[in-house]
C-alpha atoms as a PDB file:
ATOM      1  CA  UNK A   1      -7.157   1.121 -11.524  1.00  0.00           C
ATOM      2  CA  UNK A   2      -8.719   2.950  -8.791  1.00  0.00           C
ATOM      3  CA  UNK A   3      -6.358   2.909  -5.263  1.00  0.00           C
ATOM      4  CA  UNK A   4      -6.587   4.464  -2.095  1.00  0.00           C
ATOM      5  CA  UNK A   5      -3.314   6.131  -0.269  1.00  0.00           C
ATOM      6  CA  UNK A   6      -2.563   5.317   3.506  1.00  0.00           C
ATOM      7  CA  UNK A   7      -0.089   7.060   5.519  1.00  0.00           C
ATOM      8  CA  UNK A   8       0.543   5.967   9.311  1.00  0.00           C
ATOM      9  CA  UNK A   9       2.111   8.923  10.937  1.00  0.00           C
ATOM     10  CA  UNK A  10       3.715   9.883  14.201  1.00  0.00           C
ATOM     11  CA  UNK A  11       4.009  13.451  15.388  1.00  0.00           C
ATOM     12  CA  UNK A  12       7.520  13.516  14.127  1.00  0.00           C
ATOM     13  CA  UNK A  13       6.792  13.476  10.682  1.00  0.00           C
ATOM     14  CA  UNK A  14       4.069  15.895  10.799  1.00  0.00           C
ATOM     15  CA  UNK A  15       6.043  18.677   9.535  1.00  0.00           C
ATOM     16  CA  UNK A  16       7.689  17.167   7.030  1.00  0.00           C
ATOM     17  CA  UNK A  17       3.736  15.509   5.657  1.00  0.00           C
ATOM     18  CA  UNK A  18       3.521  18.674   3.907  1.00  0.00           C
ATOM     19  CA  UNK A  19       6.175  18.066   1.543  1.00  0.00           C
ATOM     20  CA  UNK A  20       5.019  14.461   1.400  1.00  0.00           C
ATOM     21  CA  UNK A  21       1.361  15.433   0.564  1.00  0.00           C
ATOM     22  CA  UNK A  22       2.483  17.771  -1.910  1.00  0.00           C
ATOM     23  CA  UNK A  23       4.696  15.218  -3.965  1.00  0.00           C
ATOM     24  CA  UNK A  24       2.089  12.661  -4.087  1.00  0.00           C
ATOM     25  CA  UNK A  25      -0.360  15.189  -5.313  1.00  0.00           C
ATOM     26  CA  UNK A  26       2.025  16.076  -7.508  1.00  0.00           C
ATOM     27  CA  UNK A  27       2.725  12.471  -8.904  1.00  0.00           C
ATOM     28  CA  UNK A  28       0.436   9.926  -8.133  1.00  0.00           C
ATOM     29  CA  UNK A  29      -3.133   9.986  -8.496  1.00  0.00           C
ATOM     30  CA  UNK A  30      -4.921   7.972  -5.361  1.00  0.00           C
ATOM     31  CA  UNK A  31      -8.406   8.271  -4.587  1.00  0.00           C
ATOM     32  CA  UNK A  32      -8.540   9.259  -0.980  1.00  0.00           C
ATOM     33  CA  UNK A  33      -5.482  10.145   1.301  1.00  0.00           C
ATOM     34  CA  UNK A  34      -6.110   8.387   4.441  1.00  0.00           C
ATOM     35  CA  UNK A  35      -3.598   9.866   7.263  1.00  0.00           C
ATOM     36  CA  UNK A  36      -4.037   7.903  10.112  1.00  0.00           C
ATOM     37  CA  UNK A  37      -2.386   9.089  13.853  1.00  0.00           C
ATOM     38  CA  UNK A  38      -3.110   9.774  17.020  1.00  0.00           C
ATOM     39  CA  UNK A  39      -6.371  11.559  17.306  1.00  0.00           C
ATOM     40  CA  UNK A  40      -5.267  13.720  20.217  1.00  0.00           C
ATOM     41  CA  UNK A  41      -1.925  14.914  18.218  1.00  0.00           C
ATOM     42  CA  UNK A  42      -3.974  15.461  14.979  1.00  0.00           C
ATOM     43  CA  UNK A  43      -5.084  18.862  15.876  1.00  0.00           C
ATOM     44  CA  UNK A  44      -0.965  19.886  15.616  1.00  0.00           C
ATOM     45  CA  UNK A  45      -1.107  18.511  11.515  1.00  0.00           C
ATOM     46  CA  UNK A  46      -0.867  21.509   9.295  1.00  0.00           C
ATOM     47  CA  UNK A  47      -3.616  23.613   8.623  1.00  0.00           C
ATOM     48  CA  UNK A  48      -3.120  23.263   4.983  1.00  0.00           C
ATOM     49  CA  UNK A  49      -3.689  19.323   5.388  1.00  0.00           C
ATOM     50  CA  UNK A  50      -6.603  19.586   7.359  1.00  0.00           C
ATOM     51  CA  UNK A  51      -7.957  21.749   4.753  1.00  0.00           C
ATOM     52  CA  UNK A  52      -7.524  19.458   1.645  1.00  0.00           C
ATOM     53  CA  UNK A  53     -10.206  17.768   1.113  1.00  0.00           C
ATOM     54  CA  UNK A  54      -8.815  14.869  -0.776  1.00  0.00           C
ATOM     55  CA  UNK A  55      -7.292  14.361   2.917  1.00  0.00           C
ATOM     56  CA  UNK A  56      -9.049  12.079   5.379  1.00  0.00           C
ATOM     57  CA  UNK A  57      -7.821  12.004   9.152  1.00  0.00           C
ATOM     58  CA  UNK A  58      -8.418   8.781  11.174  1.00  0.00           C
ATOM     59  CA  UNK A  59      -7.865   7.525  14.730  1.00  0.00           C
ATOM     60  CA  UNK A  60      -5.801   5.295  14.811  1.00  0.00           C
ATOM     61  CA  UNK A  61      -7.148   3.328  17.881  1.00  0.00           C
ATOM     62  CA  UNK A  62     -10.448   3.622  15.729  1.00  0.00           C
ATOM     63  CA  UNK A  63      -9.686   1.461  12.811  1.00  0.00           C
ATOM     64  CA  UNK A  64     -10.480  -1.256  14.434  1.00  0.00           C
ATOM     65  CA  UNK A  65     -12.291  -2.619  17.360  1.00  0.00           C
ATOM     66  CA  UNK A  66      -9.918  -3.703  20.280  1.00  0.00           C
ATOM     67  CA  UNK A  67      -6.763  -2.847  17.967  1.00  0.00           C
ATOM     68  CA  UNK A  68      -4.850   0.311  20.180  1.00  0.00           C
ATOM     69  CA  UNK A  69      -1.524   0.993  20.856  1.00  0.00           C
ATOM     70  CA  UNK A  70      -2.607   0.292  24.181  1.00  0.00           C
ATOM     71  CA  UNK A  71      -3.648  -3.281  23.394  1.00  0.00           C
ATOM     72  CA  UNK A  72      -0.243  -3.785  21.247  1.00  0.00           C
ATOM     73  CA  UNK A  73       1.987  -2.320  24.429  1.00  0.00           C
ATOM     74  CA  UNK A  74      -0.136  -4.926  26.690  1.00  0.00           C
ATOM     75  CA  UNK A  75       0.094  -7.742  24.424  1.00  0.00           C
ATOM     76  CA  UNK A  76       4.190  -7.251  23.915  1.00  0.00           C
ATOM     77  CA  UNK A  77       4.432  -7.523  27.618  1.00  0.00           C
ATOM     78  CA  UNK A  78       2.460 -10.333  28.187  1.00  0.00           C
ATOM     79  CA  UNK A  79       4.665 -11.857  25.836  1.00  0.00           C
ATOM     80  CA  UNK A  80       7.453 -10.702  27.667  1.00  0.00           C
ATOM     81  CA  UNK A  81       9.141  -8.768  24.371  1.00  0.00           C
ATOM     82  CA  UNK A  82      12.388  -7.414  25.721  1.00  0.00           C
ATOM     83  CA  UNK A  83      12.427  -4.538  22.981  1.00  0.00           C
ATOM     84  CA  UNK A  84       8.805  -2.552  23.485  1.00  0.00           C
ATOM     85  CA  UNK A  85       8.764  -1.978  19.930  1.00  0.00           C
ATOM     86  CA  UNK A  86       4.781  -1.136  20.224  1.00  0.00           C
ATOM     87  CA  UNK A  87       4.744   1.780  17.716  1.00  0.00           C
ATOM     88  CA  UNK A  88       6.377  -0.255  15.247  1.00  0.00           C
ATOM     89  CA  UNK A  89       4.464  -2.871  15.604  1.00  0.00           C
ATOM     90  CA  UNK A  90       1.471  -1.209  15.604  1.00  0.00           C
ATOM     91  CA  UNK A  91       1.744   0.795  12.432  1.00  0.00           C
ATOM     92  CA  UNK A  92       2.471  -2.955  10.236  1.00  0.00           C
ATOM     93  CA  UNK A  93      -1.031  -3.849  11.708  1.00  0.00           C
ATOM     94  CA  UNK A  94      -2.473  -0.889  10.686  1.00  0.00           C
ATOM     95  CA  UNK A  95      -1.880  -1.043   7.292  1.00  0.00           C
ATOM     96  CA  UNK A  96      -2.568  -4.640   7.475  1.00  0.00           C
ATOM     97  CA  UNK A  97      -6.175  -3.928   9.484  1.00  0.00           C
ATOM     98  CA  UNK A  98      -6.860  -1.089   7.242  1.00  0.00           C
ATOM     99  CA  UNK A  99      -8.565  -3.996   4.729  1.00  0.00           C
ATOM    100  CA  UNK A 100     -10.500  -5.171   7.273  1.00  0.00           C
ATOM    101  CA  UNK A 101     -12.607  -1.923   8.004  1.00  0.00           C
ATOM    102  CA  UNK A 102     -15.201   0.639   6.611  1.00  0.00           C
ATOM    103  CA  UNK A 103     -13.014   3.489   5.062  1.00  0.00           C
ATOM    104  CA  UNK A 104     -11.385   0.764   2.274  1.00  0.00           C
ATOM    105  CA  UNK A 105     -13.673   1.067  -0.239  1.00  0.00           C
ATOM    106  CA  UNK A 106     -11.449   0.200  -3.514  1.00  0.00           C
ATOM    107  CA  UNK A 107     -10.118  -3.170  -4.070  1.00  0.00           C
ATOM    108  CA  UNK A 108      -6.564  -1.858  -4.081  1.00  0.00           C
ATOM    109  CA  UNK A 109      -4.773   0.326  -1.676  1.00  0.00           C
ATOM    110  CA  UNK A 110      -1.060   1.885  -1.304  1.00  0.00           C
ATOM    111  CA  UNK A 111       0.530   2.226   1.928  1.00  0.00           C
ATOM    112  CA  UNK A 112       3.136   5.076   1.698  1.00  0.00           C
ATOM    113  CA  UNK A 113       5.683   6.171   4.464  1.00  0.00           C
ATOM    114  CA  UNK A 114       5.528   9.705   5.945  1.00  0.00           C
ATOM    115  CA  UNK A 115       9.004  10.516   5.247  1.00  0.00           C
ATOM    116  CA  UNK A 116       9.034   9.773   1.576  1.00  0.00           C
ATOM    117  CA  UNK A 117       8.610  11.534  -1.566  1.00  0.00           C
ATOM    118  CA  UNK A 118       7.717  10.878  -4.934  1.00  0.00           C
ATOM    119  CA  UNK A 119       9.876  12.478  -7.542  1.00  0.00           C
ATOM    120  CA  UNK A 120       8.240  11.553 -10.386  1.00  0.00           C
ATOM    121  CA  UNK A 121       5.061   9.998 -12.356  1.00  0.00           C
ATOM    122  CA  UNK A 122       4.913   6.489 -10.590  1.00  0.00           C
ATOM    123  CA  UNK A 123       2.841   3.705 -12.155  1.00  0.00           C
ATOM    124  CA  UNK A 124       1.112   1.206  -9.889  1.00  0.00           C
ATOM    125  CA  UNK A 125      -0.253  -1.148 -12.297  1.00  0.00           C
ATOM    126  CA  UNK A 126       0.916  -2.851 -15.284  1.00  0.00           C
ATOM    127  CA  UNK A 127      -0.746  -2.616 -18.652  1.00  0.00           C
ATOM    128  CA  UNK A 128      -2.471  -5.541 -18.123  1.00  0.00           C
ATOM    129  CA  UNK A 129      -3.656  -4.346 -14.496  1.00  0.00           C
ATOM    130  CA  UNK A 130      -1.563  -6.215 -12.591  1.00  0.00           C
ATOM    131  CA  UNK A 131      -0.003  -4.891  -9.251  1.00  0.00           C
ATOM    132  CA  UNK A 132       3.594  -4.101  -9.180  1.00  0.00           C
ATOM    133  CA  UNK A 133       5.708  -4.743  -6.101  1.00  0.00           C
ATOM    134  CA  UNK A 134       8.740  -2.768  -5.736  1.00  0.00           C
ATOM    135  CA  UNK A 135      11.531  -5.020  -4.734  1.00  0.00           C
ATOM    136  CA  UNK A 136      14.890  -4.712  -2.336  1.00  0.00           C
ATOM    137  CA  UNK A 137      17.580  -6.657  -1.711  1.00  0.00           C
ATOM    138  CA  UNK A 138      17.942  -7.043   1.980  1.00  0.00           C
ATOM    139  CA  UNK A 139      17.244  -9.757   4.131  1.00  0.00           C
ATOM    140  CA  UNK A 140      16.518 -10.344   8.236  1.00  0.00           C
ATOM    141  CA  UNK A 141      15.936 -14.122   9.077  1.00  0.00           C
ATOM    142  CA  UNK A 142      13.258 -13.203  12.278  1.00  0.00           C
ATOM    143  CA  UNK A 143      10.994 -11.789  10.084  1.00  0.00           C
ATOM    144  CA  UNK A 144      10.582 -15.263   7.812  1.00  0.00           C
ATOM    145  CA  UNK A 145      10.386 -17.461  11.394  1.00  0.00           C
ATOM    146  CA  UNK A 146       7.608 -15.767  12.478  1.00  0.00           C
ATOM    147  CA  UNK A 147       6.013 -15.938   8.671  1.00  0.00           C
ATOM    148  CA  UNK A 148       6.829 -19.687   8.899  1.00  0.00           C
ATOM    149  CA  UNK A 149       4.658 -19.836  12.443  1.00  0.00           C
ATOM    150  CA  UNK A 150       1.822 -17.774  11.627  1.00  0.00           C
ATOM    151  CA  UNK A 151       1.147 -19.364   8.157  1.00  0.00           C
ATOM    152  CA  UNK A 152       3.428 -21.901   7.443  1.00  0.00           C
ATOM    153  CA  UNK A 153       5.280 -20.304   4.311  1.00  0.00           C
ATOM    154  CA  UNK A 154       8.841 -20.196   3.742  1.00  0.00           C
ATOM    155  CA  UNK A 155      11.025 -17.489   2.320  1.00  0.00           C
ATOM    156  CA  UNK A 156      10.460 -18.542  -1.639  1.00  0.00           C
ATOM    157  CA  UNK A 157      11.857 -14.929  -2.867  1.00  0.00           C
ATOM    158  CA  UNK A 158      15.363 -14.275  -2.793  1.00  0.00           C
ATOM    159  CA  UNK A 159      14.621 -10.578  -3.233  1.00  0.00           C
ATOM    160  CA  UNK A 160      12.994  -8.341  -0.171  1.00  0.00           C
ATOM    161  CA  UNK A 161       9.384  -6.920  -0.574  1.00  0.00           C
ATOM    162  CA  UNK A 162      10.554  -4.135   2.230  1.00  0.00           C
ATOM    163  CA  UNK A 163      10.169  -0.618   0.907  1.00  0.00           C
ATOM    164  CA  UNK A 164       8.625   2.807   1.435  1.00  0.00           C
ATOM    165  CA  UNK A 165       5.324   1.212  -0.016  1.00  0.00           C
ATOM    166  CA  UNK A 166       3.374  -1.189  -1.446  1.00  0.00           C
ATOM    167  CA  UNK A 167       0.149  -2.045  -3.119  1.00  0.00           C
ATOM    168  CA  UNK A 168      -1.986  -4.181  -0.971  1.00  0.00           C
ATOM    169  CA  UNK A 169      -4.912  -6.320  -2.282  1.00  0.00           C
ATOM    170  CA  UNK A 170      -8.145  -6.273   0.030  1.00  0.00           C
ATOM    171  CA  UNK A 171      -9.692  -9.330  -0.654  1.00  0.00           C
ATOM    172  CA  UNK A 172      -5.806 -11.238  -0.154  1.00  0.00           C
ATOM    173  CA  UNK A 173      -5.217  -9.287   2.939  1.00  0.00           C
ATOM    174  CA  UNK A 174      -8.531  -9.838   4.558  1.00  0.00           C
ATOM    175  CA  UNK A 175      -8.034 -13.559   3.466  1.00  0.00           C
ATOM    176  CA  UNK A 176      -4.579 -13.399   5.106  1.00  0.00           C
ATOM    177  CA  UNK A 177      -5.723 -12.393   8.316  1.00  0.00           C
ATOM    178  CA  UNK A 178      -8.551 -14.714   8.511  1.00  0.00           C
ATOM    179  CA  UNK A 179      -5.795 -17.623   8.049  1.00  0.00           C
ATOM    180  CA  UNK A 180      -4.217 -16.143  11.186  1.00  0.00           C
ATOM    181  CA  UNK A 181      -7.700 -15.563  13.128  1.00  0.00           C
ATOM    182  CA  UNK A 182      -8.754 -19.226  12.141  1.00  0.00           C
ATOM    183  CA  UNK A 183      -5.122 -20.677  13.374  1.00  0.00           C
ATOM    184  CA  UNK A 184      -6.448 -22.795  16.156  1.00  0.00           C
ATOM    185  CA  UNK A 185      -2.425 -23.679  16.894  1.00  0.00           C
ATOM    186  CA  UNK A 186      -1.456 -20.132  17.604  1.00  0.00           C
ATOM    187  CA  UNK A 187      -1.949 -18.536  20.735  1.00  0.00           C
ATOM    188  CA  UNK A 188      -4.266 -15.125  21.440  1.00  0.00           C
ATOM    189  CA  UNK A 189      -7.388 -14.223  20.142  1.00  0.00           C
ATOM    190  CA  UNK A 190      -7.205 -11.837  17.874  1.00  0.00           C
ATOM    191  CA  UNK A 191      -5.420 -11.877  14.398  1.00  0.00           C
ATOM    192  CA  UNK A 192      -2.431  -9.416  15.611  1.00  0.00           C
ATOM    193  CA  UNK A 193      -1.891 -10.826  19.000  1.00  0.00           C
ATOM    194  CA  UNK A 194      -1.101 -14.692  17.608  1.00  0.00           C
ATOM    195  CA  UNK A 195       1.292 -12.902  15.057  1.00  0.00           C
ATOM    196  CA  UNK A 196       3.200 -11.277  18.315  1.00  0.00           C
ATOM    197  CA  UNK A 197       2.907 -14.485  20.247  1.00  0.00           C
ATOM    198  CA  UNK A 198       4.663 -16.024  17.411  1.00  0.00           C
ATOM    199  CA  UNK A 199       7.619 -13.621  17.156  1.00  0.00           C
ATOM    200  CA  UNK A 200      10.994 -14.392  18.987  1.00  0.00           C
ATOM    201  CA  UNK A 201      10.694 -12.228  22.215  1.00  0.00           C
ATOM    202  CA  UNK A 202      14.460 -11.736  22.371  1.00  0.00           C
ATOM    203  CA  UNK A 203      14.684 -10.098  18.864  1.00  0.00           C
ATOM    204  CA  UNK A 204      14.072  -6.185  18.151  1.00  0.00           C
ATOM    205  CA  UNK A 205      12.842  -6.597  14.836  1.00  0.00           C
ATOM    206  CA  UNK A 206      10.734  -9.865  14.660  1.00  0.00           C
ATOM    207  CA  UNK A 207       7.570  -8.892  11.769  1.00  0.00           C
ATOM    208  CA  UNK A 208       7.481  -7.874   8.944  1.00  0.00           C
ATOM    209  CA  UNK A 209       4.121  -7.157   7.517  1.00  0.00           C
ATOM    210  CA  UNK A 210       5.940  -6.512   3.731  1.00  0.00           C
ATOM    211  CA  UNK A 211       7.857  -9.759   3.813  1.00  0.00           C
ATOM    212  CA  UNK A 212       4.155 -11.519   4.816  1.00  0.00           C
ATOM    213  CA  UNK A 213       1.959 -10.514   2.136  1.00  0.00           C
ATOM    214  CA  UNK A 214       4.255 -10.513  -0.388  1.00  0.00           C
ATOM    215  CA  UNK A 215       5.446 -14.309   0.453  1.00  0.00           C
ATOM    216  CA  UNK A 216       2.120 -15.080   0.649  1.00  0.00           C
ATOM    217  CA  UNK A 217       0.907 -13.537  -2.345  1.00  0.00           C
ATOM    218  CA  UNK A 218       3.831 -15.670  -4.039  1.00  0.00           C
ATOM    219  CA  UNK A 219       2.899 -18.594  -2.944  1.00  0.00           C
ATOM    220  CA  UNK A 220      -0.925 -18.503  -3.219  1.00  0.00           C
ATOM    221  CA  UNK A 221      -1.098 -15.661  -5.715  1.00  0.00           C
ATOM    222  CA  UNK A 222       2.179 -16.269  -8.086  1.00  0.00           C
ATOM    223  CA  UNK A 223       0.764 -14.725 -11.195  1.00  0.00           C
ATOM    224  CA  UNK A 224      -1.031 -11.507  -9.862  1.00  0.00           C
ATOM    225  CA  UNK A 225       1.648  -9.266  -9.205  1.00  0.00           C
ATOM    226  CA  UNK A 226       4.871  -8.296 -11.464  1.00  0.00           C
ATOM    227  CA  UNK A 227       7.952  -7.271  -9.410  1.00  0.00           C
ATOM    228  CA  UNK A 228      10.141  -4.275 -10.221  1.00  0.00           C
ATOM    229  CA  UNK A 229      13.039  -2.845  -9.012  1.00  0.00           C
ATOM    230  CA  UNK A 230      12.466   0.858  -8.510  1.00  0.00           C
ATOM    231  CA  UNK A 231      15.340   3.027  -8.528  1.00  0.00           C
ATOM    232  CA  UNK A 232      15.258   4.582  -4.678  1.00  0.00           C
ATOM    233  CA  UNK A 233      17.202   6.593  -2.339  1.00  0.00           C
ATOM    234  CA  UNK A 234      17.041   6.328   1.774  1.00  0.00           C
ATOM    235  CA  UNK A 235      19.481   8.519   3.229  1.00  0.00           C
ATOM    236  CA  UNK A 236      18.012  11.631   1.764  1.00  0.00           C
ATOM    237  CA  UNK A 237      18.938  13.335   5.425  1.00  0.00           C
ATOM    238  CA  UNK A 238      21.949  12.822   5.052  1.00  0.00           C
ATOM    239  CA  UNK A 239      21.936  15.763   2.456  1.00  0.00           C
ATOM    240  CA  UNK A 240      20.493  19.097   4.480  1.00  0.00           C
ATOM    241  CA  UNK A 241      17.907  16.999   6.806  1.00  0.00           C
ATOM    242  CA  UNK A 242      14.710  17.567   6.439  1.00  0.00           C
ATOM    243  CA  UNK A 243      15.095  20.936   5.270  1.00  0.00           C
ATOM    244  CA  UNK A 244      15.180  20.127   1.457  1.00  0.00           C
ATOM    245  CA  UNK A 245      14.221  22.499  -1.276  1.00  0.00           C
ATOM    246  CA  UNK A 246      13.490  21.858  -5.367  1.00  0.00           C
ATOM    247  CA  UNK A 247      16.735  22.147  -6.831  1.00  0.00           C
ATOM    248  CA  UNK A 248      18.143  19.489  -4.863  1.00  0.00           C
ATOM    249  CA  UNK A 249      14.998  17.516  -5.735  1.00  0.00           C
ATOM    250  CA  UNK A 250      15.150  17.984  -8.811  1.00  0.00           C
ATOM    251  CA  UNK A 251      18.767  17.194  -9.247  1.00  0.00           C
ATOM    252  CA  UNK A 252      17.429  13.402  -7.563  1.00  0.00           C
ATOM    253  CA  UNK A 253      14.996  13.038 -10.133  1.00  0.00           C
ATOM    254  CA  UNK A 254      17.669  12.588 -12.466  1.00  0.00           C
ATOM    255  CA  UNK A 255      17.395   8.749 -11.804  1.00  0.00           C
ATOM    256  CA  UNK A 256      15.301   8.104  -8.835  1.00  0.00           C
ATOM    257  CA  UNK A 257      11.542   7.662  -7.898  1.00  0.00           C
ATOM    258  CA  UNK A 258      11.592   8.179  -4.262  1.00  0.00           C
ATOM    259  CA  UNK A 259      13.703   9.305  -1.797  1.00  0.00           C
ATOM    260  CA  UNK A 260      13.177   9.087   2.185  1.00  0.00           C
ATOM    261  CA  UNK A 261      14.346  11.650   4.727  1.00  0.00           C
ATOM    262  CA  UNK A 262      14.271   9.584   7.766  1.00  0.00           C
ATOM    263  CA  UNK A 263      14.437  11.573  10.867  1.00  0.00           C
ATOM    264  CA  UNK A 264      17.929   9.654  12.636  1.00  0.00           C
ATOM    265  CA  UNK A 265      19.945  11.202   9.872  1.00  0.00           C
ATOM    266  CA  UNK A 266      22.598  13.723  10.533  1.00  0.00           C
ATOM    267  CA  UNK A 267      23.698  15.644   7.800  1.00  0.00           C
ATOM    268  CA  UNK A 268      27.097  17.803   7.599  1.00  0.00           C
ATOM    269  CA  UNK A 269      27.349  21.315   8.970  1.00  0.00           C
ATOM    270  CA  UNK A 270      25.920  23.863   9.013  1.00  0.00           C
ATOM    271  CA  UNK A 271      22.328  22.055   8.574  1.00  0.00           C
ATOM    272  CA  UNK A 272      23.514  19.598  11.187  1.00  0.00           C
ATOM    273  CA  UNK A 273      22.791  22.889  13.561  1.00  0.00           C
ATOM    274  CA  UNK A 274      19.226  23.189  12.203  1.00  0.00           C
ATOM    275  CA  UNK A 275      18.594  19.177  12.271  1.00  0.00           C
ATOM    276  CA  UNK A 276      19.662  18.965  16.035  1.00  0.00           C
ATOM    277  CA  UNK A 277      17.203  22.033  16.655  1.00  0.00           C
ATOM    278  CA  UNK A 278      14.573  20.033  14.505  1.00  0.00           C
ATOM    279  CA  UNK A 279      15.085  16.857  16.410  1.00  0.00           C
ATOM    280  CA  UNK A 280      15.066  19.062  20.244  1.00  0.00           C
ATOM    281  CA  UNK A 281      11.802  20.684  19.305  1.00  0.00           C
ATOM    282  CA  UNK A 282      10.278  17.353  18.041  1.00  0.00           C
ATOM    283  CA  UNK A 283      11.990  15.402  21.365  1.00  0.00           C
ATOM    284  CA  UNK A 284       9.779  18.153  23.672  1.00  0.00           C
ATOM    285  CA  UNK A 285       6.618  17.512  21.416  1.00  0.00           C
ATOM    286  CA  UNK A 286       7.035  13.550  22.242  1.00  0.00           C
ATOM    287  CA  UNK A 287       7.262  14.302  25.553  1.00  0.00           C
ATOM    288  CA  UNK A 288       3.805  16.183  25.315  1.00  0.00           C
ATOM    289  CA  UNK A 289       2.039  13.506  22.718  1.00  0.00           C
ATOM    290  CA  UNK A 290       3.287  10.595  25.174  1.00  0.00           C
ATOM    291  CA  UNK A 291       1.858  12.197  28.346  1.00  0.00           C
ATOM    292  CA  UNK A 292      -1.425  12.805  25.838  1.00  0.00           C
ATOM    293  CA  UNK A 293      -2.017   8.833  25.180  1.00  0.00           C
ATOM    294  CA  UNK A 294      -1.812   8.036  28.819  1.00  0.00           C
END
């Protein structure tokens, strides 16, 4: 089954993309790798990604008309959100809006976080080409109130669909979205701003685009997808930070898939040394990319 890759990314992971380019490469076998960021940061994205050409770079305020980080930021303080979670927000209606435009050409596509590797061969699809969804075992009640208000579906899986990825359908995301756009009860215009209208504006964390589709997959879709639980790791900082090298990898394969190096972990001396560098250098960059946007 033909898929597409997507990978929202912030200037903070840019560094580490390399690795994360490599491994998929490596291991999985999309069609097109479809980085999507900040057009005026892209020109700091390795060289060596630029130059692969099985990598595509897209604005992100250019997916779609009207949806910017700009727009998001506005819209959360309309609504009066006390956390300004607008990069967050944004990048779960990215990969949701990524269905919606020109560059999603295959009927399948895999959204895949920056900071996370592959370790080994990972299958996608069943034998029978069904999707698989990769299942967790956490749970945060906001994210299933403001499921309940945009589309009127309860939690009906006691597992989590949060992880580092997962294979969206285009025709059921574009049919999602339309459900939202054609809510007459919810209030905005546009598709993402009735989903933030909808959230609590006291909580931090109040969407979940994961916990949306695959709820609503369940309960329109039931039989399309097969869940799996996929051996992961997500504290792979913890170990020397970002600055990992094969033998450790390799030593993870042993009985994971993925691991994540997330960029808030702190891992023991002496790399803790080169991690607070890391994190200084990256700090001044944001400074730079923030004063870019505006």
């Amino acid at each position: 089954m033909k898929y597409d890759i997507i990978i929202p990314v912030a200037f903070r992971d840019y560094t580490f993309l390399k690795n994360t380019i490599k491994y998929i490469e490596d291991f999985l076998d999309p069609e097109h790798i479809y980085i999507i960021t900040h057009f005026g940061m892209s020109r700091c994205l390795p060289l060596k990604i630029k130059k692969n050409k099985r990598c595509i770079i897209l604005d992100e305020d250019k997916i779609l008309p009207n949806l910017s980080l700009k727009n998001v930021e506005d819209i959360l303080r309309k609504h009066k959100s006390i956390y300004l979670n607008t990069g967050w927000f944004f990048q779960q209606f990215l990969k949701m809006g990524f269905a919606m435009s020109t560059y999603c050409n295959n009927e399948y596509y895999l959204t895949w976080d920056a900071d996370t590797l592959p370790l080994c061969r990972i299958k996608f699809f069943s034998q029978d080409n069904c999707p698989f969804f990769s299942m967790k075992s956490e749970h945060h009640q906001p994210y299933f109130e403001t499921l309940n208000n945009i589309l009127g579906i309860k939690k009906t899986n006691e597992r989590s669909y949060i992880a580092e990825h997962m294979m969206f359908n285009k025709s059921i995301m574009q049919e999602l979205i339309k459900k939202i756009n054609e809510n007459q009860t919810l209030q905005g215009k546009t598709w993402f701003e009735k989903i933030i209208y909808s959230t609590n504006a006291k909580e931090q964390c109040s969407f979940s685009e994961f916990e949306t589709y695959g709820n609503y997959c369940l309960t329109n879709y039931p039989n399309l997808y097969v869940e799996r639980l996929l051996p992961s790791f997500r504290g792979g900082g913890y170990i020397t930070g970002r600055f990992i090298n094969k033998r450790i990898l390799d030593y993870l394969k042993i009985d994971l898939y993925t691991v994540s190096f997330e960029s808030d972990n702190v891992p023991p001396f002496p790399w803790n040394i080169a991690n607070w560098c890391y994190n200084k250098y990256i700090k001044y960059f944001r400074f730079i990319e923030l004063i870019i946007k505006k």
